[in-house]
Protein backbone atom coordinates (compact mmCIF):
# COMPACT_ATOMS: atom_id res chain seq x y z
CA UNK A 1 192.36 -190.30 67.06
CA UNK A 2 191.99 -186.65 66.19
CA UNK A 3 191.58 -184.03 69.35
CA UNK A 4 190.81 -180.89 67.58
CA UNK A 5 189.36 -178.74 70.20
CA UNK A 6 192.38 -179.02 73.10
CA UNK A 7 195.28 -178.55 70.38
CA UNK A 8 193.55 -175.63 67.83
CA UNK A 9 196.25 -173.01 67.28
CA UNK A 10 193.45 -170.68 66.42
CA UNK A 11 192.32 -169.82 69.46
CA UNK A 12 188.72 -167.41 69.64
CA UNK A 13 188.83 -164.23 70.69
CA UNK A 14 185.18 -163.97 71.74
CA UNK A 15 186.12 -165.08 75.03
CA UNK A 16 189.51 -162.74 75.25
CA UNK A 17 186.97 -159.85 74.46
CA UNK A 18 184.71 -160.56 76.79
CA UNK A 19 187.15 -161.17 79.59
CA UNK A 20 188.84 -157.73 78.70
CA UNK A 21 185.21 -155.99 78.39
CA UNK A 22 184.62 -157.31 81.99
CA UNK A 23 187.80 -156.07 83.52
CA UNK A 24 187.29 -152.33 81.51
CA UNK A 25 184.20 -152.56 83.48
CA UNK A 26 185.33 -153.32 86.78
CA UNK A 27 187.61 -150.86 86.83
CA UNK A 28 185.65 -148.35 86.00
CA UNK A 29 183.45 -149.05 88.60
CA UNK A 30 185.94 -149.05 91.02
CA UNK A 31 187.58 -145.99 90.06
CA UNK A 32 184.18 -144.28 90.42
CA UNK A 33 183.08 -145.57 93.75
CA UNK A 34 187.13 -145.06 94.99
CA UNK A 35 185.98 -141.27 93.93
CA UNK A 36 182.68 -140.93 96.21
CA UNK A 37 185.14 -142.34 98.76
CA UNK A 38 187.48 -139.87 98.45
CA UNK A 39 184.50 -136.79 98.21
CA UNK A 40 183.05 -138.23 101.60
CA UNK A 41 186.45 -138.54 103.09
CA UNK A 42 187.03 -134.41 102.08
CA UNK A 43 183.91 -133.57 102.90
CA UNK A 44 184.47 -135.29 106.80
CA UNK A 45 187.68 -133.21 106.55
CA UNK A 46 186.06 -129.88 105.98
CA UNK A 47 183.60 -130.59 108.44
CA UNK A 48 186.00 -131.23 111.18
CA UNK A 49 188.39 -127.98 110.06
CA UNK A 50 185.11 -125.60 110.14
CA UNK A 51 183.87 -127.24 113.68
CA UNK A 52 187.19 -126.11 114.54
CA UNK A 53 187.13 -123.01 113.71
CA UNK A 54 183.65 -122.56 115.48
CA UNK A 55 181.07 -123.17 113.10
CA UNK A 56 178.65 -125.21 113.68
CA UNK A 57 177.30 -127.71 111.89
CA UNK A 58 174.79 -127.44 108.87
CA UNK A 59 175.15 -123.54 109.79
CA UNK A 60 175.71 -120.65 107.02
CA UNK A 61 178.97 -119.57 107.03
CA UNK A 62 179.23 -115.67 107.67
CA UNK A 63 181.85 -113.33 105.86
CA UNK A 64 184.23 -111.50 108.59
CA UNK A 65 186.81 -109.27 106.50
CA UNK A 66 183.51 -107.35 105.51
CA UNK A 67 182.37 -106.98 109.08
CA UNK A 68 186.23 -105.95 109.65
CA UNK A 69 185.71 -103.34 106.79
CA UNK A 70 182.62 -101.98 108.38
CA UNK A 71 184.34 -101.43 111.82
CA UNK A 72 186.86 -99.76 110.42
CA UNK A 73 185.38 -97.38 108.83
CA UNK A 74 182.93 -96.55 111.60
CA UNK A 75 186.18 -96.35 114.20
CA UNK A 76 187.07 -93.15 111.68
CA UNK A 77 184.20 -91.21 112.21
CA UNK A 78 181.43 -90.01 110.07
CA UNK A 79 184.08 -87.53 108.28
CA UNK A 80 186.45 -90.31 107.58
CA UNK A 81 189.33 -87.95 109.37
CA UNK A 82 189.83 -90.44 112.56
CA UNK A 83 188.14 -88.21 114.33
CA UNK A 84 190.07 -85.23 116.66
């Protein structure tokens, strides 16, 4: 008696294919949901740095070295001289 199917050398590679298809797929997915981790993870990060620093939440952040500018050059008088 003759058992073809259990002792074929040949074996297919449909299956192989599909079974490597599947696992290209998987981790791809998991690579891209691992990277909306990781963006939600920074973004908690930031948060908790600017709260820190005193900003509030879900408030607009306000430039200061331009507000420093500003005072400086109105501590020097309208002439620019210091004043004196």
């Amino acid at each position: 008696m003759k058992l073809p199917l259990l002792f074929r050398r040949d074996r297919p590679t449909i299956p192989s294919a599909n079974a490597q298809d599947h696992a290209e797929r998987v981790i791809a997915e998991s690579l891209r949901v691992l990277g909306q981790v990781c963006t939600k993870v920074a973004d908690a990060i930031e948060a908790q740095r600017l709260e820190r620093n005193g900003y509030a939440h879900n408030s607009y952040l306000r430039r200061t070295d331009q507000a420093d500018k500003a005072d400086d050059t109105s501590k020097s008088g309208p002439s620019g001289t210091g004043g004196g």
